[in-house]
Protein backbone atom coordinates (compact mmCIF):
# COMPACT_ATOMS: atom_id res chain seq x y z
CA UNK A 1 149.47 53.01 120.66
CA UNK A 2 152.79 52.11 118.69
CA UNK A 3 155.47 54.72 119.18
CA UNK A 4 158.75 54.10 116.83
CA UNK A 5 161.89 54.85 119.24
CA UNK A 6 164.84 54.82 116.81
CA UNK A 7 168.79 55.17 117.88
CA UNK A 8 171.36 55.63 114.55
CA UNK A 9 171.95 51.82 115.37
CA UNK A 10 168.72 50.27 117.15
CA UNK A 11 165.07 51.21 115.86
CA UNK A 12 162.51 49.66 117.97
CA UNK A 13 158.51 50.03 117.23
CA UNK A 14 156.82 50.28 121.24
CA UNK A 15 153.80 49.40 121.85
CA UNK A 16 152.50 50.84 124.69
CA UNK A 17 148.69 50.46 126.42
CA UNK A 18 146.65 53.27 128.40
CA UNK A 19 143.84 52.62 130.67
CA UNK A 20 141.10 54.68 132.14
CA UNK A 21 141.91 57.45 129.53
CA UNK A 22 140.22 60.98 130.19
CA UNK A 23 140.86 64.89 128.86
CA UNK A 24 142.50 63.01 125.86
CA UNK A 25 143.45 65.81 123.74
CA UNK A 26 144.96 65.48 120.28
CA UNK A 27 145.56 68.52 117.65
CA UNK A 28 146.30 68.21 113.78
CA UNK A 29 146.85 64.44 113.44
CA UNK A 30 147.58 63.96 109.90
CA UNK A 31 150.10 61.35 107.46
CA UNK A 32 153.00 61.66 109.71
CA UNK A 33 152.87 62.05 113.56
CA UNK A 34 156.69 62.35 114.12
CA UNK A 35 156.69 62.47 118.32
CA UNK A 36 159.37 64.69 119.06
CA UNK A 37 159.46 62.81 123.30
CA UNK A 38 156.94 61.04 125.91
CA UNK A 39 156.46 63.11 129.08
CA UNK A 40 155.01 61.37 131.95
CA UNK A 41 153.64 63.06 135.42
CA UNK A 42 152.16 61.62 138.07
CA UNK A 43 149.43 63.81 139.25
CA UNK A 44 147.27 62.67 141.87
CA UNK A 45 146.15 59.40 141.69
CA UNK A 46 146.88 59.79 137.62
CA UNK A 47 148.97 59.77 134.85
CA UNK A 48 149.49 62.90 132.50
CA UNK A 49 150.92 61.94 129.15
CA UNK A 50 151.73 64.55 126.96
CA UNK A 51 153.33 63.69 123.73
CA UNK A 52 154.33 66.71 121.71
CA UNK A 53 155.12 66.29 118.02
CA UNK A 54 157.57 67.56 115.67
CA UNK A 55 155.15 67.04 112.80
CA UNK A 56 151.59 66.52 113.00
CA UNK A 57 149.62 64.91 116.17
CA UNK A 58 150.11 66.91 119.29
CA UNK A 59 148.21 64.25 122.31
CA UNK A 60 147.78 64.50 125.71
CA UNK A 61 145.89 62.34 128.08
CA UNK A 62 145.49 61.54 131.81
CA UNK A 63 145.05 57.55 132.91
CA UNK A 64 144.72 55.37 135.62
CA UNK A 65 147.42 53.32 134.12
CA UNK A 66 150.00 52.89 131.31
CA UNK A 67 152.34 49.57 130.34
CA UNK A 68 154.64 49.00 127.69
CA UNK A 69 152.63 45.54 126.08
CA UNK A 70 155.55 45.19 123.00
CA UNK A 71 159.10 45.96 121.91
CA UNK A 72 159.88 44.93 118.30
CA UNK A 73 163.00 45.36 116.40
CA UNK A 74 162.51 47.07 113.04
CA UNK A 75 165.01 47.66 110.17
CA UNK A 76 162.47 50.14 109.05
CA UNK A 77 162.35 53.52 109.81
CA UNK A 78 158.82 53.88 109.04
CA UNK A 79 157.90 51.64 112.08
CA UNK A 80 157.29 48.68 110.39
CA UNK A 81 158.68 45.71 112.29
CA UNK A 82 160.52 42.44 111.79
CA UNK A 83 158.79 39.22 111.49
CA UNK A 84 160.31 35.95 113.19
CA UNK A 85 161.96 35.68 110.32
CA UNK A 86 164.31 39.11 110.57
CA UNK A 87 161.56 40.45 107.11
CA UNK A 88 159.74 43.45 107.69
CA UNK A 89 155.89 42.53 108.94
CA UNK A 90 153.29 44.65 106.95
CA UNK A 91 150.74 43.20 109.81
CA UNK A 92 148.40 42.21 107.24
CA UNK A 93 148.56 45.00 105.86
């Protein structure tokens, strides 16, 4: 899951893996999933993850585990990140 963390100076597109995902809810994805935060709780031996949105997808999810796998620099604030070259990277797309 890429989740676009954005400062007024620094926007960053995170890329973050869950495993051993169960009760994965998520409500009226749509165009634009604008997270409004990440809330993590341990509970048990699990994670919760609830991820409420401003706009659109509302998720939640318990896992075994969760690890950030990328951080990319964007100059984009639709989450689009830089290539090695500092040029925003489509990927593929």
């Amino acid at each position: 899951m890429d989740v676009l963390l954005a400062d007024r100076q620094n926007p960053y597109v995170i890329t973050i893996r869950f495993d051993g995902v169960e009760d994965l809810q998520l409500d009226d994805f749509n165009h634009q999933n604008v997270i409004q935060e990440l809330v993590r709780t341990q509970e048990e031996s699990r994670l919760k993850v609830q991820m409420p949105s401003l706009f659109g997808a509302d998720l939640s999810l318990t896992c075994s585990e969760a690890e950030v796998v990328g951080i990319k620099s964007t100059n984009m604030l639709t989450g689009h990140p830089l290539d090695a070259r500092g040029q925003p990277d489509s990927g593929g797309l």
